[in-house]
PDB file of N, CA and C in Angstrom:
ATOM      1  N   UNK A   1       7.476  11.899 -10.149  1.00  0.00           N
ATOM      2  CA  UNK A   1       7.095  11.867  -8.745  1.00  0.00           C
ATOM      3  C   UNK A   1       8.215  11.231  -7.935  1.00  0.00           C
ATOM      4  N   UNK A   2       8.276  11.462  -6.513  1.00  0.00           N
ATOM      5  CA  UNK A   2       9.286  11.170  -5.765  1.00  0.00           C
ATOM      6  C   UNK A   2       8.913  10.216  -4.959  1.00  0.00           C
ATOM      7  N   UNK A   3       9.768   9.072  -4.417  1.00  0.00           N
ATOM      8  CA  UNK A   3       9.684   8.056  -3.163  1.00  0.00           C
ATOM      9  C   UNK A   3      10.784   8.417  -1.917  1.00  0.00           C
ATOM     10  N   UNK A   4      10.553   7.535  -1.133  1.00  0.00           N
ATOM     11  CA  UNK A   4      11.449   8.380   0.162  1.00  0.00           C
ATOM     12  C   UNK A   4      12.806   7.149  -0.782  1.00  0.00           C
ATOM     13  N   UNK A   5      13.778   7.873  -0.188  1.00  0.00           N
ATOM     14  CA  UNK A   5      15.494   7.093  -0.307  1.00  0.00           C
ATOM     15  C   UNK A   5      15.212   5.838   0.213  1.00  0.00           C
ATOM     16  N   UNK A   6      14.954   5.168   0.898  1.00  0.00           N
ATOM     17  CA  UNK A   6      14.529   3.907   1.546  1.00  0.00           C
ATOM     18  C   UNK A   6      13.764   3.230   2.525  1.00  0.00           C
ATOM     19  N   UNK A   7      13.640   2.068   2.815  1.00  0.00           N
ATOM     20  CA  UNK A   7      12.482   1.869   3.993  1.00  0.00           C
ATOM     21  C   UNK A   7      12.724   2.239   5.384  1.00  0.00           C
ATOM     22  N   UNK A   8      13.903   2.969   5.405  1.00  0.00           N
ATOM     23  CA  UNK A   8      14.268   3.578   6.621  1.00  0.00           C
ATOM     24  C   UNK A   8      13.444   5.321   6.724  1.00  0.00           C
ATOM     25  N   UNK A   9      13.970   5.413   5.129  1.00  0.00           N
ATOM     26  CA  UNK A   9      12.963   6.597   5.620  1.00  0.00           C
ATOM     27  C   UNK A   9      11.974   6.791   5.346  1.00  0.00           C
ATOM     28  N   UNK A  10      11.164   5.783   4.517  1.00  0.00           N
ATOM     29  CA  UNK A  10       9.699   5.710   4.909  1.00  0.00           C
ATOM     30  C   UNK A  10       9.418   5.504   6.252  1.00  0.00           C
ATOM     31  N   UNK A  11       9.674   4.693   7.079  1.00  0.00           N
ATOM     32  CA  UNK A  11       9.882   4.675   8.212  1.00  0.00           C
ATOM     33  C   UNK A  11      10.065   5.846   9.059  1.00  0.00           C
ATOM     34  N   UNK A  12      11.002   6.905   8.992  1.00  0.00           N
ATOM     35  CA  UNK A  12      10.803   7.955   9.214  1.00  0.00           C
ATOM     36  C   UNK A  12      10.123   8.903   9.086  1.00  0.00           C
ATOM     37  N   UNK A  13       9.131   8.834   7.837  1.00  0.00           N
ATOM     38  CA  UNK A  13       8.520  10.052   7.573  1.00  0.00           C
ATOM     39  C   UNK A  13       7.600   9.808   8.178  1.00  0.00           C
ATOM     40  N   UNK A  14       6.574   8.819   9.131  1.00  0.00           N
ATOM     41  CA  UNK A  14       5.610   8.261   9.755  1.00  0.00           C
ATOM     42  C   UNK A  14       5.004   9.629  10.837  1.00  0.00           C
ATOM     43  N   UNK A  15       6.586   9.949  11.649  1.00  0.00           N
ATOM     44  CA  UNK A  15       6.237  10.967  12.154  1.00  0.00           C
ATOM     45  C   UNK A  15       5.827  12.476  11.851  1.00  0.00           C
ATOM     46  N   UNK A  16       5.776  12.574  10.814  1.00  0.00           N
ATOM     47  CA  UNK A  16       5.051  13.778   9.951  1.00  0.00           C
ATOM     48  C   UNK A  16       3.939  13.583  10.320  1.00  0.00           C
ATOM     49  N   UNK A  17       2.998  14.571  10.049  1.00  0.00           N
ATOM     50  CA  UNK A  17       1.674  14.659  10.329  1.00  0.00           C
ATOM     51  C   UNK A  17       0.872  14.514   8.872  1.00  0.00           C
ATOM     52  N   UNK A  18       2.014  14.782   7.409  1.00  0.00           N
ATOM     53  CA  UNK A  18       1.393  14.089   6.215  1.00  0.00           C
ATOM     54  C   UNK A  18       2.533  13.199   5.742  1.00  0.00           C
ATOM     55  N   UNK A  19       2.382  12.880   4.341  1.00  0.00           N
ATOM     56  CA  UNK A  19       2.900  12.475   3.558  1.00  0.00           C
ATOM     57  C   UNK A  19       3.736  13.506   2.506  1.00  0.00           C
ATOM     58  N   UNK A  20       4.978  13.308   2.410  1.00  0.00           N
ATOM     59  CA  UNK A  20       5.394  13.968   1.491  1.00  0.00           C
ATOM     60  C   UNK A  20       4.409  13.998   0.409  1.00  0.00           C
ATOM     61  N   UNK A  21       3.837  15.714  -0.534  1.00  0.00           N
ATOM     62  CA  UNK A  21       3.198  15.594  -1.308  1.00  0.00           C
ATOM     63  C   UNK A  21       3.467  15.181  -3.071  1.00  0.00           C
ATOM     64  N   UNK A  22       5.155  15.056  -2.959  1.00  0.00           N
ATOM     65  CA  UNK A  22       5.829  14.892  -3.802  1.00  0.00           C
ATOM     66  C   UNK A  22       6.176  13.216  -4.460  1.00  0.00           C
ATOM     67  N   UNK A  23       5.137  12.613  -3.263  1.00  0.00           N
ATOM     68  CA  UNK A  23       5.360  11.207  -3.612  1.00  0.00           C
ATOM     69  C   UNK A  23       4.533  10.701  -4.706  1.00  0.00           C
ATOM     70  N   UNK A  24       4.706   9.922  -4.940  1.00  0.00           N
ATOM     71  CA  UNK A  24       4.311   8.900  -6.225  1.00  0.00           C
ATOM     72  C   UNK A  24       2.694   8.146  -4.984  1.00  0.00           C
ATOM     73  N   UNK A  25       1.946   8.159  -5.597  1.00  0.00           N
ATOM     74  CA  UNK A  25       0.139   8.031  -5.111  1.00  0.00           C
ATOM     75  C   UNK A  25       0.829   6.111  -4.296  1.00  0.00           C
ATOM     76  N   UNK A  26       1.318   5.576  -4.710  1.00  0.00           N
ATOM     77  CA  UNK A  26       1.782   3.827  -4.201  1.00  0.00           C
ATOM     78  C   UNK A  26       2.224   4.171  -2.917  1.00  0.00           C
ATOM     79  N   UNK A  27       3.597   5.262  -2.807  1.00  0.00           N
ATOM     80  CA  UNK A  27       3.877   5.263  -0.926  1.00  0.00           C
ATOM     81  C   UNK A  27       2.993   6.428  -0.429  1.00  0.00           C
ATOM     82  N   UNK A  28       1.713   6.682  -1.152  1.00  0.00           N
ATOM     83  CA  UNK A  28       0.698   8.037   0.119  1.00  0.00           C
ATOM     84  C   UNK A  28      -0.485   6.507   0.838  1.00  0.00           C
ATOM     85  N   UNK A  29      -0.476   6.010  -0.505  1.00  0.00           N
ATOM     86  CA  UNK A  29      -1.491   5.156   0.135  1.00  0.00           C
ATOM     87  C   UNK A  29      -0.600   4.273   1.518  1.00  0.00           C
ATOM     88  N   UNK A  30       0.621   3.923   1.129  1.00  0.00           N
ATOM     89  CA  UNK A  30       1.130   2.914   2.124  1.00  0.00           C
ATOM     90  C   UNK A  30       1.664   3.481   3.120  1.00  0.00           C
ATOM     91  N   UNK A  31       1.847   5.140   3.179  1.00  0.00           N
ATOM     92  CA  UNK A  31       2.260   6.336   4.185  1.00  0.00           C
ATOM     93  C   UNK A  31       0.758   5.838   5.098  1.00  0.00           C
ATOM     94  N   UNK A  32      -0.509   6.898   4.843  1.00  0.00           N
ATOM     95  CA  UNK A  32      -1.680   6.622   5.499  1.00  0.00           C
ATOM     96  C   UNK A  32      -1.577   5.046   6.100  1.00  0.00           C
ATOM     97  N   UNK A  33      -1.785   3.906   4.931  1.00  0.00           N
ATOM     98  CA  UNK A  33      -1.932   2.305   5.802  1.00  0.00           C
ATOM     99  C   UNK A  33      -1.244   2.349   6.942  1.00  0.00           C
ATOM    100  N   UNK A  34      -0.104   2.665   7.061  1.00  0.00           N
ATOM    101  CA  UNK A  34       1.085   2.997   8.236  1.00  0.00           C
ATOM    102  C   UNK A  34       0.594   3.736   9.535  1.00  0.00           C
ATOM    103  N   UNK A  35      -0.152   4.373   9.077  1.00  0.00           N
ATOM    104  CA  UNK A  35      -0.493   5.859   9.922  1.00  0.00           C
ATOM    105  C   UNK A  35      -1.932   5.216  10.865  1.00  0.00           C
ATOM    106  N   UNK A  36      -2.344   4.038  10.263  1.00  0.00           N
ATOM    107  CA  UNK A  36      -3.703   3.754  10.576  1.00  0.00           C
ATOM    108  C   UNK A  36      -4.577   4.630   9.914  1.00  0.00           C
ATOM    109  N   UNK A  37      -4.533   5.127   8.572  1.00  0.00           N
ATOM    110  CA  UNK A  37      -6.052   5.988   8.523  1.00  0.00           C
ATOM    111  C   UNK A  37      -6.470   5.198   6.785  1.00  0.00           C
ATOM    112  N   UNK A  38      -6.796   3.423   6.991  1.00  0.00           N
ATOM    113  CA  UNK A  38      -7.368   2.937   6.123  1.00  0.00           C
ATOM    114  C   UNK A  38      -8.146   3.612   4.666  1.00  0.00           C
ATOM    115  N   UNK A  39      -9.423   4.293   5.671  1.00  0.00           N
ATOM    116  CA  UNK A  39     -10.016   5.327   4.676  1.00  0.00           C
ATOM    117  C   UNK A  39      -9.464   5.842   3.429  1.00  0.00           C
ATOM    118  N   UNK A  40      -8.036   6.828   4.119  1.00  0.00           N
ATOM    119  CA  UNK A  40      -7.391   7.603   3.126  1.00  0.00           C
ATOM    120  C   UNK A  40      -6.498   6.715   2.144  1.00  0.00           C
ATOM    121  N   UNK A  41      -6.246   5.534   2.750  1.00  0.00           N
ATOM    122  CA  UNK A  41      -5.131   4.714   2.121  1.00  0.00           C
ATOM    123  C   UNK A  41      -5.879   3.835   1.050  1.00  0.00           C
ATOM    124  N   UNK A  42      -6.911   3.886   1.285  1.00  0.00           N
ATOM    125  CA  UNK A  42      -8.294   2.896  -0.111  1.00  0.00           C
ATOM    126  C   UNK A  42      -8.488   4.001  -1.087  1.00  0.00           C
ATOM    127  N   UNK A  43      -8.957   5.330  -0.273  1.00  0.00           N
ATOM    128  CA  UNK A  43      -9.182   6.314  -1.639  1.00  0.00           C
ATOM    129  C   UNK A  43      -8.281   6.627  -2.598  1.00  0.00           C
ATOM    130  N   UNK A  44      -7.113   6.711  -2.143  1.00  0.00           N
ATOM    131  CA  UNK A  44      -5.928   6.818  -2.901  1.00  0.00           C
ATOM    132  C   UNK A  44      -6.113   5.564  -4.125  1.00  0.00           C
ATOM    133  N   UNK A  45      -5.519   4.385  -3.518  1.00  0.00           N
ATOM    134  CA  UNK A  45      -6.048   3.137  -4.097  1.00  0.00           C
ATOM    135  C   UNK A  45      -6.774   2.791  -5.166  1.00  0.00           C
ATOM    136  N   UNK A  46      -8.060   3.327  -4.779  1.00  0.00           N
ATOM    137  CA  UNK A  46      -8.813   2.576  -5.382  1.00  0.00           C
ATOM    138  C   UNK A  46      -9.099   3.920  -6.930  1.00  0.00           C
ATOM    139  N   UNK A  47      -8.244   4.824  -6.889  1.00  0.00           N
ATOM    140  CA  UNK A  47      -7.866   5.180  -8.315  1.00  0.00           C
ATOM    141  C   UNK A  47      -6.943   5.323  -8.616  1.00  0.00           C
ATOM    142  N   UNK A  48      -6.398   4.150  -8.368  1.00  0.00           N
ATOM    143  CA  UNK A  48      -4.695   3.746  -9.246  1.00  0.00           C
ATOM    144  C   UNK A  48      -5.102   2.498 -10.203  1.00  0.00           C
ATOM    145  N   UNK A  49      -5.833   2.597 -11.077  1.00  0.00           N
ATOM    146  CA  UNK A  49      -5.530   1.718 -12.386  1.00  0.00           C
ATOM    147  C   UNK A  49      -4.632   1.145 -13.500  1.00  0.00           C
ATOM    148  N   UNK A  50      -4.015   0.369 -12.305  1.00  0.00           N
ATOM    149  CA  UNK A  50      -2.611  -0.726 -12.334  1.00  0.00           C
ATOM    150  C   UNK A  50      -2.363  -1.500 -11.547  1.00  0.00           C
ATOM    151  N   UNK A  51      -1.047  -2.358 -12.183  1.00  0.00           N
ATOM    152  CA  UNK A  51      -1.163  -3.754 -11.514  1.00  0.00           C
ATOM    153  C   UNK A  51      -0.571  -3.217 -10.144  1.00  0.00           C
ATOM    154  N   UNK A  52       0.088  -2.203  -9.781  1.00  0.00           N
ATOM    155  CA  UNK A  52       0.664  -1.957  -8.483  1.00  0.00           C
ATOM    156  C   UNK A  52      -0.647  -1.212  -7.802  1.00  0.00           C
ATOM    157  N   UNK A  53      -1.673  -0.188  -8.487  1.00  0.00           N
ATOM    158  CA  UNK A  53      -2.936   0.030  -7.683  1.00  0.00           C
ATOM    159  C   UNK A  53      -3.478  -1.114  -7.505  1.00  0.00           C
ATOM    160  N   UNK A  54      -3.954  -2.111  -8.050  1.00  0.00           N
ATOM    161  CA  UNK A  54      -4.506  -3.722  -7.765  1.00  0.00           C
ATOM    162  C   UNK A  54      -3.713  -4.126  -6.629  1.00  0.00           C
ATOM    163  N   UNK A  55      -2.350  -4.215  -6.365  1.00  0.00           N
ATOM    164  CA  UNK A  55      -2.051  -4.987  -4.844  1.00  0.00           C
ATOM    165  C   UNK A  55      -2.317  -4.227  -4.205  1.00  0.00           C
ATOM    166  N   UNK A  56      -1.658  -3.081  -4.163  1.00  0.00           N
ATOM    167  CA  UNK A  56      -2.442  -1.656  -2.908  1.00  0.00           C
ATOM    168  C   UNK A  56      -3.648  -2.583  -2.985  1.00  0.00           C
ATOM    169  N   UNK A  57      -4.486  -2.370  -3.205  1.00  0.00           N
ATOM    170  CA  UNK A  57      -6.441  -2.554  -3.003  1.00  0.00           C
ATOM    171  C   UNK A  57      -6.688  -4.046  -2.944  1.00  0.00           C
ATOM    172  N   UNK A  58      -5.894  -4.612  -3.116  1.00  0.00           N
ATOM    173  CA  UNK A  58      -5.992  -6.251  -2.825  1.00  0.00           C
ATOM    174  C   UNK A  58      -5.330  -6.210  -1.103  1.00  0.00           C
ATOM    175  N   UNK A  59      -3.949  -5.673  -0.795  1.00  0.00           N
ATOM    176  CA  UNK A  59      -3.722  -5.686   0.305  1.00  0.00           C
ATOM    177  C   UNK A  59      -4.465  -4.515   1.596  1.00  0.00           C
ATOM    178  N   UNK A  60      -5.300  -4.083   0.734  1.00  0.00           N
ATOM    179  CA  UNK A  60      -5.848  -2.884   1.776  1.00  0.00           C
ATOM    180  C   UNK A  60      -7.237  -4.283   2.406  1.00  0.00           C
ATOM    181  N   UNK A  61      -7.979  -4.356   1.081  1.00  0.00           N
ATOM    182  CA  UNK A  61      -8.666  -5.712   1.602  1.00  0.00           C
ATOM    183  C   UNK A  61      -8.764  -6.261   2.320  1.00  0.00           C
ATOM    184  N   UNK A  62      -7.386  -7.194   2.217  1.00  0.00           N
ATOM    185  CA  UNK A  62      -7.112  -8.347   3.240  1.00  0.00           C
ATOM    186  C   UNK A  62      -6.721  -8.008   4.373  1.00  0.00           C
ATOM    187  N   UNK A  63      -6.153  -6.601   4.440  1.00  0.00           N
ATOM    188  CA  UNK A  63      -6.126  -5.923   6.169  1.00  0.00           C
ATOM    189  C   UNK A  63      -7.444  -5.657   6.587  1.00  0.00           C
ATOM    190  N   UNK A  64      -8.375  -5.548   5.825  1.00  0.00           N
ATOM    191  CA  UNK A  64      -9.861  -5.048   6.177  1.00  0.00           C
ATOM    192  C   UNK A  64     -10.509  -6.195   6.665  1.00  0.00           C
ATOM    193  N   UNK A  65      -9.711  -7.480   6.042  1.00  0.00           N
ATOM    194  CA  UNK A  65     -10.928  -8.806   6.363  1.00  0.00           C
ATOM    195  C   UNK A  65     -11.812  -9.426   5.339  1.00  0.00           C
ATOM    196  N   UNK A  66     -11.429  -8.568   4.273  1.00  0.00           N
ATOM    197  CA  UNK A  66     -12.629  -8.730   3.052  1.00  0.00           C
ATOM    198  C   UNK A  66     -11.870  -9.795   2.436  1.00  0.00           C
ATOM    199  N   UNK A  67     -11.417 -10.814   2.576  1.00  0.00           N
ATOM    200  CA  UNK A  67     -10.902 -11.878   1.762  1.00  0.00           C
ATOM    201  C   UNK A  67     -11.278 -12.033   0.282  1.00  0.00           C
ATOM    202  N   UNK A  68     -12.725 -11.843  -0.161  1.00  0.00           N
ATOM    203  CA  UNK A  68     -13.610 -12.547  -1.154  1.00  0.00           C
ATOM    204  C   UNK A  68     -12.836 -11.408  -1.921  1.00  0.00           C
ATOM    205  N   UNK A  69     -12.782  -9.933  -1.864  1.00  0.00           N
ATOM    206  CA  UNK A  69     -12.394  -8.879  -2.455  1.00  0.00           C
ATOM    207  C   UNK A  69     -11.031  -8.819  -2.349  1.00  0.00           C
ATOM    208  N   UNK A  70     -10.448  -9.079  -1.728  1.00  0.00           N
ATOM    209  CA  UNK A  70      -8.920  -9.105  -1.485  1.00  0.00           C
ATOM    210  C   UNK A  70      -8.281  -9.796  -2.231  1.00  0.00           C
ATOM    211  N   UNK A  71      -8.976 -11.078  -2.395  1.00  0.00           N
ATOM    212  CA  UNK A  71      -8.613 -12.195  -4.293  1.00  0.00           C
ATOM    213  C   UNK A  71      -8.868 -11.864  -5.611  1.00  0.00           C
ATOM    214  N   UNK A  72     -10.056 -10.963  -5.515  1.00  0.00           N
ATOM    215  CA  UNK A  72     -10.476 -10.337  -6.942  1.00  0.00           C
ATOM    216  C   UNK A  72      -9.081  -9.241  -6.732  1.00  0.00           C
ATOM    217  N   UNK A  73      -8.755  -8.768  -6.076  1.00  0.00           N
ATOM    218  CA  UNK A  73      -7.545  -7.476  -6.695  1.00  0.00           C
ATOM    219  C   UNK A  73      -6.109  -8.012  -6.453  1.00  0.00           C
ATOM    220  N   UNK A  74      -5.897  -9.161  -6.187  1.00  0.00           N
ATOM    221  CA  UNK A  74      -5.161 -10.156  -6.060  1.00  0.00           C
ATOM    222  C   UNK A  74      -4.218 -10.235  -7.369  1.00  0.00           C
ATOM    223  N   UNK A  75      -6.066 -11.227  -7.977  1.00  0.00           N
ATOM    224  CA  UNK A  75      -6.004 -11.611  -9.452  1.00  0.00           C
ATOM    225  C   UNK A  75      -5.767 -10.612 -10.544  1.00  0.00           C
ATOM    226  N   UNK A  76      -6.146  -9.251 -10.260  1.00  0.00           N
ATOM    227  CA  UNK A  76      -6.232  -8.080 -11.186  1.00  0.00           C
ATOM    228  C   UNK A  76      -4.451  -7.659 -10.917  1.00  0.00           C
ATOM    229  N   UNK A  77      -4.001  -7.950  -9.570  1.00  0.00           N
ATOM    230  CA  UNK A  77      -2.655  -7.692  -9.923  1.00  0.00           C
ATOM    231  C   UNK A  77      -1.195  -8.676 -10.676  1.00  0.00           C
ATOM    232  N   UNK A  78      -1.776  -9.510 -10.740  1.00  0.00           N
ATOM    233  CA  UNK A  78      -1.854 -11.218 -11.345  1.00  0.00           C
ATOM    234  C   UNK A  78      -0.454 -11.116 -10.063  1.00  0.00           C
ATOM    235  N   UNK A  79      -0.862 -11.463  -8.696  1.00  0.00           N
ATOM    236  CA  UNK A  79      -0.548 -11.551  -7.706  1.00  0.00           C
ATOM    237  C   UNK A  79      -0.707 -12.876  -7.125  1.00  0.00           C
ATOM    238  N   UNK A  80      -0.225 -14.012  -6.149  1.00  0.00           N
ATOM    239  CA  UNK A  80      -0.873 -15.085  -5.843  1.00  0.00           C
ATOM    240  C   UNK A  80      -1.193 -14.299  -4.162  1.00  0.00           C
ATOM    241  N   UNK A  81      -2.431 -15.164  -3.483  1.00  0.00           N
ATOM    242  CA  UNK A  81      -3.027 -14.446  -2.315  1.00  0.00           C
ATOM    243  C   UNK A  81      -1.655 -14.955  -1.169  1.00  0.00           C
ATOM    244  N   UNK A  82      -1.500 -13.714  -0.950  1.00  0.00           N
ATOM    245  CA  UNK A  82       0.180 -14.009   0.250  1.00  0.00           C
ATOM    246  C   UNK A  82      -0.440 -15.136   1.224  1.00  0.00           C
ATOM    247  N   UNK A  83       0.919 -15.820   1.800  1.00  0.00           N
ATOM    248  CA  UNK A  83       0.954 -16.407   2.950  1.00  0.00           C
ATOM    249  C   UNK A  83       1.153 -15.711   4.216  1.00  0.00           C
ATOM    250  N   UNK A  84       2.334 -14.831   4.080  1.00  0.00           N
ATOM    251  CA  UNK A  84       3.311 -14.068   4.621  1.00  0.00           C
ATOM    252  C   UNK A  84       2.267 -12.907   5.513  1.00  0.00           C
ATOM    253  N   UNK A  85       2.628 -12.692   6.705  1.00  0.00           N
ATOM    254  CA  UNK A  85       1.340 -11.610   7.289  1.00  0.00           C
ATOM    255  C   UNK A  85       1.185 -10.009   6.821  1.00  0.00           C
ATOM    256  N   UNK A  86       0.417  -9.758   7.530  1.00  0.00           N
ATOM    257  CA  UNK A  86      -0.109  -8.393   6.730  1.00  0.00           C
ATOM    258  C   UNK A  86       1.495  -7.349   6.973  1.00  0.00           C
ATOM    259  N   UNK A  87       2.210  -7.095   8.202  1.00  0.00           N
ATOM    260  CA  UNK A  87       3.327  -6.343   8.300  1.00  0.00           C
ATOM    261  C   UNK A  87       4.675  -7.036   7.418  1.00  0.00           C
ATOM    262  N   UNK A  88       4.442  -8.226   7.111  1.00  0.00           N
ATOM    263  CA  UNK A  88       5.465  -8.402   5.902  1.00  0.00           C
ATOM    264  C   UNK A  88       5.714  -8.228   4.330  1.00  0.00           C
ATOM    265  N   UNK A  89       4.028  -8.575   3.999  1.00  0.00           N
ATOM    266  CA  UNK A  89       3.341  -7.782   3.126  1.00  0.00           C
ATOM    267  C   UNK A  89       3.524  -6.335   2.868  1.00  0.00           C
ATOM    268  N   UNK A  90       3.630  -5.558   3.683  1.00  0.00           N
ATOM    269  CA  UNK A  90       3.347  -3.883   3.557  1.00  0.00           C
ATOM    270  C   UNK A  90       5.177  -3.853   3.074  1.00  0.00           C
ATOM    271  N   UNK A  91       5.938  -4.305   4.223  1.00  0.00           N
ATOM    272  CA  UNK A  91       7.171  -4.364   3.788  1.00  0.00           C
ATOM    273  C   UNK A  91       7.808  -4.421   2.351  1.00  0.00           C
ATOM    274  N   UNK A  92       7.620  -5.875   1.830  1.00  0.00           N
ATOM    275  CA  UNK A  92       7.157  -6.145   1.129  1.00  0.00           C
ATOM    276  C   UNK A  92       7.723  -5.456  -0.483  1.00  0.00           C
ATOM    277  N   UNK A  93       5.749  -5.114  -0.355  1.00  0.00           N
ATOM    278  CA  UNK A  93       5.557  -3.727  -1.131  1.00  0.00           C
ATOM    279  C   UNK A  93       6.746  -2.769  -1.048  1.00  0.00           C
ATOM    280  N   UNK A  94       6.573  -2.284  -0.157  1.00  0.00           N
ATOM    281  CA  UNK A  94       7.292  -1.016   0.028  1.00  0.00           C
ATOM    282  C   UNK A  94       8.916  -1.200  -0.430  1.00  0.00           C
ATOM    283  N   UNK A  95       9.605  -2.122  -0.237  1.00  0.00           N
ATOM    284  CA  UNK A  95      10.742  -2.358  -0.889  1.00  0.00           C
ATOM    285  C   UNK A  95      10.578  -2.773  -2.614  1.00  0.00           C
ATOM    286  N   UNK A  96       9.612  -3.554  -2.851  1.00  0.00           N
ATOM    287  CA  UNK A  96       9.591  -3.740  -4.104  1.00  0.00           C
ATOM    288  C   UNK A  96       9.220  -2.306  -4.529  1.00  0.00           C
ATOM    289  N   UNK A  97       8.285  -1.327  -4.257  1.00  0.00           N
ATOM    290  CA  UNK A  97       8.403   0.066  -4.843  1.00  0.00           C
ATOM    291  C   UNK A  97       9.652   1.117  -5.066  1.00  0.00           C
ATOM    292  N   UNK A  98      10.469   0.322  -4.259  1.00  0.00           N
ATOM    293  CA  UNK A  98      11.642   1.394  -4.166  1.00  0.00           C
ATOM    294  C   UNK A  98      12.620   1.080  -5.273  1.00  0.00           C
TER     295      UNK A  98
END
């Protein structure tokens, strides 16, 4: 599966109306989070059974507000619960995926 060349052009691909379908399921979910369409960015998520699906769904969480749930997938990613805000977080991610 494919990722964009860098966070520039994840960044770029925003303006698409999808997600490259060629990506790896980690940047569709964090394409959608980007996009605002939560929904699509949890379903993805929440069937990735791994420690990188666990932060996806720990950080989808804690953008949701669900704290109590946002620590359980935290812990499943043996993650500590960030300090750092939710747009540094996504960052973040998204560079550590690349």
């Amino acid at each position: 599966m494919a990722k964009p060349e860098s966070y520039e052009a994840f960044l770029g691909s925003l303006k698409n109306q999808v997600p490259p379908m060629n990506w790896q399921e980690s940047f569709k979910v964090l394409w959608y989070d980007a996009k605002g369409d939560w929904k699509a960015s949890h379903h993805i998520a929440q069937d990735m059974h791994d420690e990188i699906g666990s932060w996806l769904h720990a950080y989808l969480h804690r953008k949701e507000g669900d704290e109590y749930n946002a620590r359980y997938w935290y812990t499943k990613a043996h993650r500590p619960f960030p300090k750092i805000n939710l747009n540094e977080e996504q960052r973040e991610i998204i560079r550590f995926l690349l």
